[in-house]
N, C-alpha and C. Protein backbone atom coordinates (compact mmCIF):
# COMPACT_ATOMS: atom_id res chain seq x y z
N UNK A 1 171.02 109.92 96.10
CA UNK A 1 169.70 110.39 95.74
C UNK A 1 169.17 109.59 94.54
N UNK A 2 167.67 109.21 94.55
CA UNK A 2 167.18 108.83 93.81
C UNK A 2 166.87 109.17 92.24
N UNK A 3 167.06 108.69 91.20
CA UNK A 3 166.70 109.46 90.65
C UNK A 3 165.32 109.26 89.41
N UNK A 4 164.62 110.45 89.39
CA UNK A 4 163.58 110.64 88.94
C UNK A 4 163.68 109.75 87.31
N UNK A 5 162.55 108.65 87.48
CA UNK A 5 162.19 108.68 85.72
C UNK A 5 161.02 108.41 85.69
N UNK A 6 161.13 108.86 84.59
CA UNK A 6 160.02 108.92 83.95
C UNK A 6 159.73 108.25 82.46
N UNK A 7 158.27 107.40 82.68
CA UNK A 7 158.08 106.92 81.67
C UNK A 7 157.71 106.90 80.16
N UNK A 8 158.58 106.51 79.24
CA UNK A 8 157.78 106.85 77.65
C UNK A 8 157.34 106.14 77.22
N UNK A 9 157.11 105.30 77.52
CA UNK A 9 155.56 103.99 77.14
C UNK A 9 154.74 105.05 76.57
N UNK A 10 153.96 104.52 75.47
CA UNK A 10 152.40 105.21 75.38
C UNK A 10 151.05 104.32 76.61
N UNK A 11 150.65 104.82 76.64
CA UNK A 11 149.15 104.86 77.73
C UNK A 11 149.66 104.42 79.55
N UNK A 12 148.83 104.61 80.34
CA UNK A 12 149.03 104.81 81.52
C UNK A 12 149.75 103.34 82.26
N UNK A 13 149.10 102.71 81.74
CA UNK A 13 149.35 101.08 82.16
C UNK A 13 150.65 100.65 81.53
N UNK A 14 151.42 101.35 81.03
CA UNK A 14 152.48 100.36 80.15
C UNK A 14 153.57 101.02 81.37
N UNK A 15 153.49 101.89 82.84
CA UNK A 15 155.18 102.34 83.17
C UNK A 15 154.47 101.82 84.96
N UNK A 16 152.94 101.03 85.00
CA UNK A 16 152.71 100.60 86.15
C UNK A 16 154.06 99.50 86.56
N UNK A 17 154.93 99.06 86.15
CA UNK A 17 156.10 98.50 86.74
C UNK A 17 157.08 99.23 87.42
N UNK A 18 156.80 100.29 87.07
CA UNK A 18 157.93 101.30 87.90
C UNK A 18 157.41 101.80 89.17
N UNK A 19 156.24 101.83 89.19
CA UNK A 19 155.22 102.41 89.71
C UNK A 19 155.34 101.88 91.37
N UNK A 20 154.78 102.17 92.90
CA UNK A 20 154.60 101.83 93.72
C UNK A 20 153.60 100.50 94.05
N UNK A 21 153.66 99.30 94.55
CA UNK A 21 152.77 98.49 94.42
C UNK A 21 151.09 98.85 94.67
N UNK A 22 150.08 98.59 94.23
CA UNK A 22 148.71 99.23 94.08
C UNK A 22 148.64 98.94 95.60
N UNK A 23 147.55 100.08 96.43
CA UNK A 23 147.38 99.91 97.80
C UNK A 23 145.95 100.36 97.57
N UNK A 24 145.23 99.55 98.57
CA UNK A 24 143.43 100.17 98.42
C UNK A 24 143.88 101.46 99.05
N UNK A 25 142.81 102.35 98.92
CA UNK A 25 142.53 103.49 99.12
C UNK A 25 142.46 103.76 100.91
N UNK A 26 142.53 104.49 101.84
CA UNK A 26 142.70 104.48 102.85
C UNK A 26 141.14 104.52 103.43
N UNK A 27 140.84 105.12 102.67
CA UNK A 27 139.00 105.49 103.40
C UNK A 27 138.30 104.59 102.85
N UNK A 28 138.34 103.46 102.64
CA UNK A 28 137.75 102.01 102.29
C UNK A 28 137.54 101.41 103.45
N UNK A 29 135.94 101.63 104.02
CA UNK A 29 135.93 100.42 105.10
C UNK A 29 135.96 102.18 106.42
N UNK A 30 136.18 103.05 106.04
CA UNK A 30 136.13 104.62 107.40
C UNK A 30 135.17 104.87 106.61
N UNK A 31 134.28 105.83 107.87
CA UNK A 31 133.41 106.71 107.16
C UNK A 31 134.52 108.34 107.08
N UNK A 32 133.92 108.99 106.06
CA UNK A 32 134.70 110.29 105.65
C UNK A 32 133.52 111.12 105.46
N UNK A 33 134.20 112.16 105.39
CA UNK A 33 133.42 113.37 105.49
C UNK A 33 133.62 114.25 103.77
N UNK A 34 132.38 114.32 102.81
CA UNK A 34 132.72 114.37 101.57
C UNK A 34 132.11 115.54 101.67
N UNK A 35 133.22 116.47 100.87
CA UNK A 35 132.65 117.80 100.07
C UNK A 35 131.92 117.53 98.87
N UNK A 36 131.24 118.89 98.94
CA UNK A 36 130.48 118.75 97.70
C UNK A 36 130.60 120.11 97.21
N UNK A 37 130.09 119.96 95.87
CA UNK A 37 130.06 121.52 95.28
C UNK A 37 128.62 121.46 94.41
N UNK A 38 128.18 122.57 94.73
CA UNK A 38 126.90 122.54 93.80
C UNK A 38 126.57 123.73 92.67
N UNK A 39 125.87 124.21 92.04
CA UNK A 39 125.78 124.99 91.68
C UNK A 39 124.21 126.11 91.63
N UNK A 40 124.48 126.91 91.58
CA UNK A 40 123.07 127.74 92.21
C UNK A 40 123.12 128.81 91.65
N UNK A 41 122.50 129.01 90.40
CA UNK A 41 121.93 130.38 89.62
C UNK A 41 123.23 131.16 89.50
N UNK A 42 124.32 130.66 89.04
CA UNK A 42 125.57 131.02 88.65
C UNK A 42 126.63 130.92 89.44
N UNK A 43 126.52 130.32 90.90
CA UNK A 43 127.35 130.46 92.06
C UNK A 43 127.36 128.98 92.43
N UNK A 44 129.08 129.25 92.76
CA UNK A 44 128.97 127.93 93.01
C UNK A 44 129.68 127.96 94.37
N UNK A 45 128.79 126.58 95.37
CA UNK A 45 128.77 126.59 96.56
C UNK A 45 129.47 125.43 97.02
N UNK A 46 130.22 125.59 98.01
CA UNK A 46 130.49 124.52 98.66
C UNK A 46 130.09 123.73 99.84
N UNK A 47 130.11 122.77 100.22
CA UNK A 47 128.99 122.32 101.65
C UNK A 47 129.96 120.88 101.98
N UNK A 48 129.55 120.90 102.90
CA UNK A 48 130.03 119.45 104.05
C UNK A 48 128.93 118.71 103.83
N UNK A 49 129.15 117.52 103.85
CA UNK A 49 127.71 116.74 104.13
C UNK A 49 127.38 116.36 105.59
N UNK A 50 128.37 116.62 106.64
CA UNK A 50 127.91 116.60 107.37
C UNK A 50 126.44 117.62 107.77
N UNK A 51 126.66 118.21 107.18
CA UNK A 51 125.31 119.25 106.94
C UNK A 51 123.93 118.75 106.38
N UNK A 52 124.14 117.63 106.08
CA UNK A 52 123.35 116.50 104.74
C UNK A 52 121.95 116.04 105.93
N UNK A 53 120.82 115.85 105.52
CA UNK A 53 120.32 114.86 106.85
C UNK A 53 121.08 113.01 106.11
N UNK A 54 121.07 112.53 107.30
CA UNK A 54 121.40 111.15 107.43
C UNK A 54 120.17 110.29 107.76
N UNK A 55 120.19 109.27 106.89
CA UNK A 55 119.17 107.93 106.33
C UNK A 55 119.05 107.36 108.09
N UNK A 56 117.99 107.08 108.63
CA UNK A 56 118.10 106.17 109.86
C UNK A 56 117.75 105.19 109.89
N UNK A 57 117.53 104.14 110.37
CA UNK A 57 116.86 102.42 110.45
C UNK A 57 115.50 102.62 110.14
N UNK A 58 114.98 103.81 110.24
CA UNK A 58 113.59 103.58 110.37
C UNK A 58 113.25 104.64 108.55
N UNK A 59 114.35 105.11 108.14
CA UNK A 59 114.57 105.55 106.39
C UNK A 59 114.14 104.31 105.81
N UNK A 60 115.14 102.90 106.22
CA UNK A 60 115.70 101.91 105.41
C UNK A 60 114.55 101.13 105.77
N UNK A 61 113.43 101.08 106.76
CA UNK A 61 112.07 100.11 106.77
C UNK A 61 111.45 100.70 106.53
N UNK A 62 111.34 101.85 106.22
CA UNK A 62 109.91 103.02 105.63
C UNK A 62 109.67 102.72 103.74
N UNK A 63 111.30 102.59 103.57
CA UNK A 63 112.00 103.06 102.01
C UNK A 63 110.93 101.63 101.58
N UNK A 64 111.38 100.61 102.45
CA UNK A 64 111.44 98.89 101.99
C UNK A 64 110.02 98.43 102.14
N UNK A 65 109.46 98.81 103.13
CA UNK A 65 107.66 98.64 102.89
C UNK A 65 107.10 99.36 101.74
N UNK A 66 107.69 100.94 101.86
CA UNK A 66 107.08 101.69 100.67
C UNK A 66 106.65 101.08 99.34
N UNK A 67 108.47 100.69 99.07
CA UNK A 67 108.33 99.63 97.49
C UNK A 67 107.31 98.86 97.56
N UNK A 68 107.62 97.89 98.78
CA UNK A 68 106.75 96.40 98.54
C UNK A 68 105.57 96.73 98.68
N UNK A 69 105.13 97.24 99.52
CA UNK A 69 103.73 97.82 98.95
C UNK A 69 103.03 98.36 97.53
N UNK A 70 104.19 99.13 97.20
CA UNK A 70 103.96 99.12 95.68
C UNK A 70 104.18 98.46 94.74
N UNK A 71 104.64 97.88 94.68
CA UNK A 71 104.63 96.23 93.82
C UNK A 71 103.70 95.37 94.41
N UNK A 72 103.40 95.47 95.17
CA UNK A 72 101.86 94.48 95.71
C UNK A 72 100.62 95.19 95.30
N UNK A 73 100.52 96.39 95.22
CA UNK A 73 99.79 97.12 94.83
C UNK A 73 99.52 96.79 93.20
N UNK A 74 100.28 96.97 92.49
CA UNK A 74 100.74 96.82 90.86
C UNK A 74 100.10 95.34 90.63
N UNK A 75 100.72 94.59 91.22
CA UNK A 75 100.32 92.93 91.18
C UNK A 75 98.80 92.72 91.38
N UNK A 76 98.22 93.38 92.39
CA UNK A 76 96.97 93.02 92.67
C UNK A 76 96.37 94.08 91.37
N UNK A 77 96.29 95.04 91.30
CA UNK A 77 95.69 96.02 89.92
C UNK A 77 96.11 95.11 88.85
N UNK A 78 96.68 94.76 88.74
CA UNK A 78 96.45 93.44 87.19
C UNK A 78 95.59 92.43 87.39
N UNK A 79 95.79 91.70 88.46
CA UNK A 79 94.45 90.97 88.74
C UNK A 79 93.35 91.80 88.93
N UNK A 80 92.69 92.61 89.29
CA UNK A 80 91.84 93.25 89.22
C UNK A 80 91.40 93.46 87.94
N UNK A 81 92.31 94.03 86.89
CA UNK A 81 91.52 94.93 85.93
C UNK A 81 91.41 93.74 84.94
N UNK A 82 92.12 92.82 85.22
CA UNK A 82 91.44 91.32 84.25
C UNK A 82 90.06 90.46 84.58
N UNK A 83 89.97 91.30 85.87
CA UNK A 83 88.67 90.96 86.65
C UNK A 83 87.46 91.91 85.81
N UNK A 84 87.59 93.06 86.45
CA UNK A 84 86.44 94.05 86.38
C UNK A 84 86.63 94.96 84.93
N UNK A 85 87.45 94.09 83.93
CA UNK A 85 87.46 94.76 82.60
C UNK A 85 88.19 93.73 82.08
N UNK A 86 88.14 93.89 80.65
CA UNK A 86 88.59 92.66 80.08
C UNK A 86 90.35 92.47 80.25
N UNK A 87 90.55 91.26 79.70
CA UNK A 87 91.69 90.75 79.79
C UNK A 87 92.79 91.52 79.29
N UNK A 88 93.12 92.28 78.40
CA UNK A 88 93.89 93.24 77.69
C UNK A 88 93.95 94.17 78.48
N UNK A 89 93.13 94.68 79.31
CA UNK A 89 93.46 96.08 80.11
C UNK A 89 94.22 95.84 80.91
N UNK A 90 94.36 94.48 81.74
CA UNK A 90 95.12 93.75 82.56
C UNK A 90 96.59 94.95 82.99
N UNK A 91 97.47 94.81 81.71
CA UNK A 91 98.65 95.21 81.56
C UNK A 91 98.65 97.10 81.39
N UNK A 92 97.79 97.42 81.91
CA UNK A 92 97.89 98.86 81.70
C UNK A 92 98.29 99.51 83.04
N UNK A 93 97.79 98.24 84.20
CA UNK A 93 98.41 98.33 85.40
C UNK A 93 99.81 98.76 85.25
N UNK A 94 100.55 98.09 84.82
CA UNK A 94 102.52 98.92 84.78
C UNK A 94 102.81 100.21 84.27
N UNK A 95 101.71 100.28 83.01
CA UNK A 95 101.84 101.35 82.55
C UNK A 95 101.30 102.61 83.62
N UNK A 96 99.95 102.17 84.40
CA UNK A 96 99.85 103.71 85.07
C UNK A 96 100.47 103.53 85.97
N UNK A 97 101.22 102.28 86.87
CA UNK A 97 102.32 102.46 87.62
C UNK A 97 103.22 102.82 87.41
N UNK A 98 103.56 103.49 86.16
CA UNK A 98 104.93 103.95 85.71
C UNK A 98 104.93 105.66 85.62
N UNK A 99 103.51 105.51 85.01
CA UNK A 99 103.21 107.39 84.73
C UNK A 99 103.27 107.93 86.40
N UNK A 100 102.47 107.20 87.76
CA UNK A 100 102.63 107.61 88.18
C UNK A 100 104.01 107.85 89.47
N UNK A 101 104.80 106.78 89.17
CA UNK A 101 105.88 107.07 89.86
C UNK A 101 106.59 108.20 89.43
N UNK A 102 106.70 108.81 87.82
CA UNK A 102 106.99 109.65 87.50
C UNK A 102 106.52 110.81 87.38
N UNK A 103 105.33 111.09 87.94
CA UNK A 103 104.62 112.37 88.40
C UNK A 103 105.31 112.56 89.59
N UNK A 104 105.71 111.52 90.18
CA UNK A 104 105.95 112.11 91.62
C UNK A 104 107.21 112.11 91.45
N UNK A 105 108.34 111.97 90.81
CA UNK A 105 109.47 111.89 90.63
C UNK A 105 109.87 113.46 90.21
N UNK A 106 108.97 113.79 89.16
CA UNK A 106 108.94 115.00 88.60
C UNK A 106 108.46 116.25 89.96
N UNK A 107 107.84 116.15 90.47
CA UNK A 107 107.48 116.84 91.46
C UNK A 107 108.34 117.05 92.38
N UNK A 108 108.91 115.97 92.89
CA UNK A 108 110.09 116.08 93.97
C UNK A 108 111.13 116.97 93.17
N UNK A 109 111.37 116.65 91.83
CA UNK A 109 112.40 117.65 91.17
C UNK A 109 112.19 119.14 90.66
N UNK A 110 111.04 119.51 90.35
CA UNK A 110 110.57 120.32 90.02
C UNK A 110 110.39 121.35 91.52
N UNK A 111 109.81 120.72 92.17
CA UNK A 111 109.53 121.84 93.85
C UNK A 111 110.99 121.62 94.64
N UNK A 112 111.85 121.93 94.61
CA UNK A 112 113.24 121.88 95.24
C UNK A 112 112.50 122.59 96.77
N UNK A 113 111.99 123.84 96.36
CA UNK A 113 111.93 124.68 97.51
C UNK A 113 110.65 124.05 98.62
N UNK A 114 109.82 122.86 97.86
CA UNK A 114 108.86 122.55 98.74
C UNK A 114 109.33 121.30 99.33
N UNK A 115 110.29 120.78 98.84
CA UNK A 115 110.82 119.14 99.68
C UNK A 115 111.74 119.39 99.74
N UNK A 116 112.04 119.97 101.01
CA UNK A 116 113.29 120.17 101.49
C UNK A 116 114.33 119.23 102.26
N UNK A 117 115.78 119.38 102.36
CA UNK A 117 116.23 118.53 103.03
C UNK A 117 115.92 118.81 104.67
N UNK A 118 115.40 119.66 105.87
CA UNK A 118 114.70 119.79 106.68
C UNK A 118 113.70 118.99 106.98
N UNK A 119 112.73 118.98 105.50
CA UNK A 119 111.01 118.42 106.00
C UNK A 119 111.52 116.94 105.11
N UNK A 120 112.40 116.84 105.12
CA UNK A 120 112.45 115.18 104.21
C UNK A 120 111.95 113.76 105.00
N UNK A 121 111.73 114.06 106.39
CA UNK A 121 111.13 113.17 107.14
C UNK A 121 109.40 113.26 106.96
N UNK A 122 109.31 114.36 107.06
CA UNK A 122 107.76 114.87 106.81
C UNK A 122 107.22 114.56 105.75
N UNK A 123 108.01 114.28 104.90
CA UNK A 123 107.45 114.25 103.45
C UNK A 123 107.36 112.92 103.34
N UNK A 124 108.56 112.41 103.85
CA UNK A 124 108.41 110.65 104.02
C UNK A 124 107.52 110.07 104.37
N UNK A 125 106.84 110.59 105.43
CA UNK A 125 105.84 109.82 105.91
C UNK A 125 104.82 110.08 105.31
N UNK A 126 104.09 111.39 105.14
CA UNK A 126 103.02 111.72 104.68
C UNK A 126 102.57 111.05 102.99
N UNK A 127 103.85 110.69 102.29
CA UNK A 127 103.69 110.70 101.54
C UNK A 127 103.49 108.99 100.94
N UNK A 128 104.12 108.41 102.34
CA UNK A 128 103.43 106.93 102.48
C UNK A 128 101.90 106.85 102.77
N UNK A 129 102.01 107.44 103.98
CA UNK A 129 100.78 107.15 104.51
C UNK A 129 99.43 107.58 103.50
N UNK A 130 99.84 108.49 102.59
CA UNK A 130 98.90 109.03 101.38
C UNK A 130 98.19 108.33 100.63
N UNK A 131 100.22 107.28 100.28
CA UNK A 131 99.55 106.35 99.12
C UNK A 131 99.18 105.01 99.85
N UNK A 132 99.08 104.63 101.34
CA UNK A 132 98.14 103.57 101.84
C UNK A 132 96.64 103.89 102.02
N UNK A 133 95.98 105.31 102.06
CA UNK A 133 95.42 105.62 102.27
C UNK A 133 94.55 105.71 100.34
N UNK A 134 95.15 106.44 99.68
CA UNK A 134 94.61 106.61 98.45
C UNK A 134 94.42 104.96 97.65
N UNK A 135 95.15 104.48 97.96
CA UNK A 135 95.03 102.90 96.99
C UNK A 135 93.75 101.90 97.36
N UNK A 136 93.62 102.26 98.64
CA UNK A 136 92.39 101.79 99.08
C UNK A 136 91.13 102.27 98.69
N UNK A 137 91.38 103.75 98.76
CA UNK A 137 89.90 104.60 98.52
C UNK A 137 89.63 104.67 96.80
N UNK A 138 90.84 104.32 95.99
CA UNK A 138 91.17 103.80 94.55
C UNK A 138 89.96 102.71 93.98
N UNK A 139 91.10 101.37 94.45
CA UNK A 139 89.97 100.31 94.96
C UNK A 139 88.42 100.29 94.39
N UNK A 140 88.53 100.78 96.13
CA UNK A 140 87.00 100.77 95.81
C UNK A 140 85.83 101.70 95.15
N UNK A 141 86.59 102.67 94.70
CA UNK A 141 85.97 103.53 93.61
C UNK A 141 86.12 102.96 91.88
N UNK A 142 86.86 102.24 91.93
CA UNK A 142 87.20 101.37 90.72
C UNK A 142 86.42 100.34 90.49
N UNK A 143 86.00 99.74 91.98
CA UNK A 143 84.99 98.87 91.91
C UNK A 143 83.89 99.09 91.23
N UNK A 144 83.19 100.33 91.90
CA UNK A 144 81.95 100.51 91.26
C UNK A 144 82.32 101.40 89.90
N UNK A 145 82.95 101.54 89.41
CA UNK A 145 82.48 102.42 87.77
C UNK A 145 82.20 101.03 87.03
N UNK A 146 81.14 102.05 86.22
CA UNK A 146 80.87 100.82 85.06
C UNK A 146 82.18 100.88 83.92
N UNK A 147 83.04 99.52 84.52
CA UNK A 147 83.90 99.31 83.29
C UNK A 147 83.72 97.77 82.89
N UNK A 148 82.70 97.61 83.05
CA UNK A 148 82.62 96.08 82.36
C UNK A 148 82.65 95.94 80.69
N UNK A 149 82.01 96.64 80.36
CA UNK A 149 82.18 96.52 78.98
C UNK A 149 82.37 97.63 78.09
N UNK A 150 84.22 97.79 77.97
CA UNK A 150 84.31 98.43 76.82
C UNK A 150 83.72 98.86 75.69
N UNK A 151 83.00 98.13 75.16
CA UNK A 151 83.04 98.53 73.76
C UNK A 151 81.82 99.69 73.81
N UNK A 152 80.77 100.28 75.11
CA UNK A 152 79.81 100.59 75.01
C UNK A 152 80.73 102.05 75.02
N UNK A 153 79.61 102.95 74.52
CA UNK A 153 80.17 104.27 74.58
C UNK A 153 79.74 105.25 76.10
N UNK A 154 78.61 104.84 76.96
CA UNK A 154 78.82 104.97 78.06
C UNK A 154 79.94 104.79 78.95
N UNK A 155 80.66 103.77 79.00
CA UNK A 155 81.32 103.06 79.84
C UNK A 155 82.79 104.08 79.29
N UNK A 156 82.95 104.47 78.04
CA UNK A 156 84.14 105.14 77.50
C UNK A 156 85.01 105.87 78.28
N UNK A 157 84.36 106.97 78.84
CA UNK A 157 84.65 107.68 79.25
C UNK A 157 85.53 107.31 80.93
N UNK A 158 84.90 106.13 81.29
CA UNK A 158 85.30 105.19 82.82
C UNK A 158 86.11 104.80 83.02
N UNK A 159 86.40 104.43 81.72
CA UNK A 159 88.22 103.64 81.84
C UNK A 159 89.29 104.76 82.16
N UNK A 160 88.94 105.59 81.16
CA UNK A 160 90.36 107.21 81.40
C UNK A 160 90.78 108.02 82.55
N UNK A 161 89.13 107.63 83.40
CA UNK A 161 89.03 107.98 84.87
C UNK A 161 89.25 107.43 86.12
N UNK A 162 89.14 105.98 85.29
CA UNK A 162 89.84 104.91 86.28
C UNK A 162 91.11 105.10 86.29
N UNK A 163 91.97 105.18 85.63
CA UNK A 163 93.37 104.54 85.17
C UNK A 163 93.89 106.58 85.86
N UNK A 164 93.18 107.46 85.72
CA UNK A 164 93.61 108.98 86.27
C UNK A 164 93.57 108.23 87.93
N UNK A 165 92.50 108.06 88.17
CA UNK A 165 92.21 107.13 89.66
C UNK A 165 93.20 106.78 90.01
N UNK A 166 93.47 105.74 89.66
CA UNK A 166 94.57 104.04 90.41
C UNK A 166 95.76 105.19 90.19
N UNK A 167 96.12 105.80 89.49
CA UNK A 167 97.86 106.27 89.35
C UNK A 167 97.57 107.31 90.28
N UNK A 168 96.83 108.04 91.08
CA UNK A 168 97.75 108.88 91.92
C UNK A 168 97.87 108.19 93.07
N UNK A 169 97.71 107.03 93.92
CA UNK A 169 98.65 106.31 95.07
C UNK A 169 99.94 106.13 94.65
N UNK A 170 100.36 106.28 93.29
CA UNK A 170 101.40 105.66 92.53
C UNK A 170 102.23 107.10 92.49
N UNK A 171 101.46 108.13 92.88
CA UNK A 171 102.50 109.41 92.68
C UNK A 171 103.07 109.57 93.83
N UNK A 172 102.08 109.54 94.90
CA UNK A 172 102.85 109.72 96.61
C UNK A 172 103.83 108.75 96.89
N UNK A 173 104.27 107.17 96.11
CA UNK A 173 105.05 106.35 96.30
C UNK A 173 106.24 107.49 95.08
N UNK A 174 106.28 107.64 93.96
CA UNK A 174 107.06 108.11 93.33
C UNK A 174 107.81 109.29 94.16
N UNK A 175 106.79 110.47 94.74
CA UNK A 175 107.57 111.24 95.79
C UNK A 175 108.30 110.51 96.93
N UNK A 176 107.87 109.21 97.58
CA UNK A 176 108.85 109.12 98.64
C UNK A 176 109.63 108.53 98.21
N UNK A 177 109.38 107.36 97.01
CA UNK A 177 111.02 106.81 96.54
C UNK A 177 112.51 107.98 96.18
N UNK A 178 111.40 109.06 95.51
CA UNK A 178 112.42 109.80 94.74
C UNK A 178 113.01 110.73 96.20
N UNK A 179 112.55 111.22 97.00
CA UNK A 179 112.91 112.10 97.99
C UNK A 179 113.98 111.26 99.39
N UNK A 180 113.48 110.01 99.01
CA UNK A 180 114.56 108.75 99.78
C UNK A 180 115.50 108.80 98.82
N UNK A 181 115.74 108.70 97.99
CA UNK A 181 117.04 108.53 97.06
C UNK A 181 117.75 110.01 96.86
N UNK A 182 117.18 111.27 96.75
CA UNK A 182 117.75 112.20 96.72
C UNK A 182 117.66 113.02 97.63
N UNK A 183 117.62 112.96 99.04
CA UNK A 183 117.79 113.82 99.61
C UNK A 183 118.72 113.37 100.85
N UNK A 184 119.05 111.71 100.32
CA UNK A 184 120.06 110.99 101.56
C UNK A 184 121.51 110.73 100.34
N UNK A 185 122.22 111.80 99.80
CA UNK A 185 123.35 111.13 99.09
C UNK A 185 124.43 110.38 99.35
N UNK A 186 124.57 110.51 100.85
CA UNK A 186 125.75 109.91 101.22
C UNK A 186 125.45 108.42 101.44
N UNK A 187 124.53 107.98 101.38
CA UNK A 187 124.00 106.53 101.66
C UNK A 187 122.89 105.87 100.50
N UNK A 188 122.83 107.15 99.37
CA UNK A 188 122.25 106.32 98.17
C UNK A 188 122.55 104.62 97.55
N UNK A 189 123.46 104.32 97.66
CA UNK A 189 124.50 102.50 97.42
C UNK A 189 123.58 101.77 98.12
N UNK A 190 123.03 102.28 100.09
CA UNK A 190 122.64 101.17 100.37
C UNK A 190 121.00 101.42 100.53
N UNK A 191 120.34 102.70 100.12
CA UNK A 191 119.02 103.12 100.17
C UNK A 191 118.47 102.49 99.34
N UNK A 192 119.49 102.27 97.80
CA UNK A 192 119.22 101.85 96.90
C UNK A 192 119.22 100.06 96.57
């Protein structure tokens, strides 16, 4: 019979010589079936993910237009607002592309009970098709306000309403990025 030792090295790495040679992990390269545990107003639950909805081909070209659309979107609103307002406003484009990805980020987190993992397809789409629909009608409502010249006190008030304007296409992209990333966990690595 073998007998048991044990190591008195200090830290974990100093008795890896005794140790079995390192082997990858077995479920490297299988799909597996991962528990989860969550927690819920003091209770804590357990779930399969097979229970999870699963990301499909048409998740991973919805997810990938979504973005690029929104970064084409962002790109062209800087050229724009160096156009139809002066040069300095240019860069405010990222900024309301930022407020509004995070309206919608916040929303998806905040309404648990309204974006569900059920309607997460529903929400996907609608919430594209929103912001192809709103960026346009943006646009050209941006077109016409008088924002040519700052410094007038008419015009003041145009810019704050513009920039409220252009960021909500930027919220319906924030809901579907955020509701693609959290409501597919088992495939977040490649959604992402």
């Amino acid at each position: 019979p073998a007998k048991e030792s044990r190591c008195q090295a200090p830290g974990p790495r100093a008795c890896r010589q005794d140790a079995s040679p390192r082997r990858s992990p077995a479920w490297i390269g299988h799909t597996r079936s991962v528990r989860t545990t969550t927690l819920r107003k003091g209770k804590v639950q357990s779930g399969n993910s097979d229970s999870e909805p699963k990301a499909t081909i048409e998740t991973y070209g919805g997810l990938f237009l979504l973005t690029l659309a929104t970064l084409l979107y962002e790109v062209l609103l800087t050229r724009i607002f160096s156009v139809t307002m002066w040069y300095h406003f240019a860069f405010m484009a990222v900024s309301v592309a930022m407020f509004g990805l995070t309206v919608g980020g916040l929303l998806v987190y905040l309404r648990p009970n309204y974006f569900t993992p059920a309607r997460v397809d529903f929400h996907l789409a609608a919430s594209s098709l929103l912001f192809g629909m709103l960026a346009r009608a943006g646009f050209f409502i941006h077109a016409r306000l008088p924002v040519n010249a700052p410094t007038s006190l008419y015009n003041l008030p145009a810019i704050p309403f513009s920039y409220a304007l252009i960021s909500v296409p930027f919220v319906f992209s924030g809901i579907g990025v955020s509701l693609a990333l959290t409501k597919f966990p088992a495939q977040i690595s490649k959604l992402y």
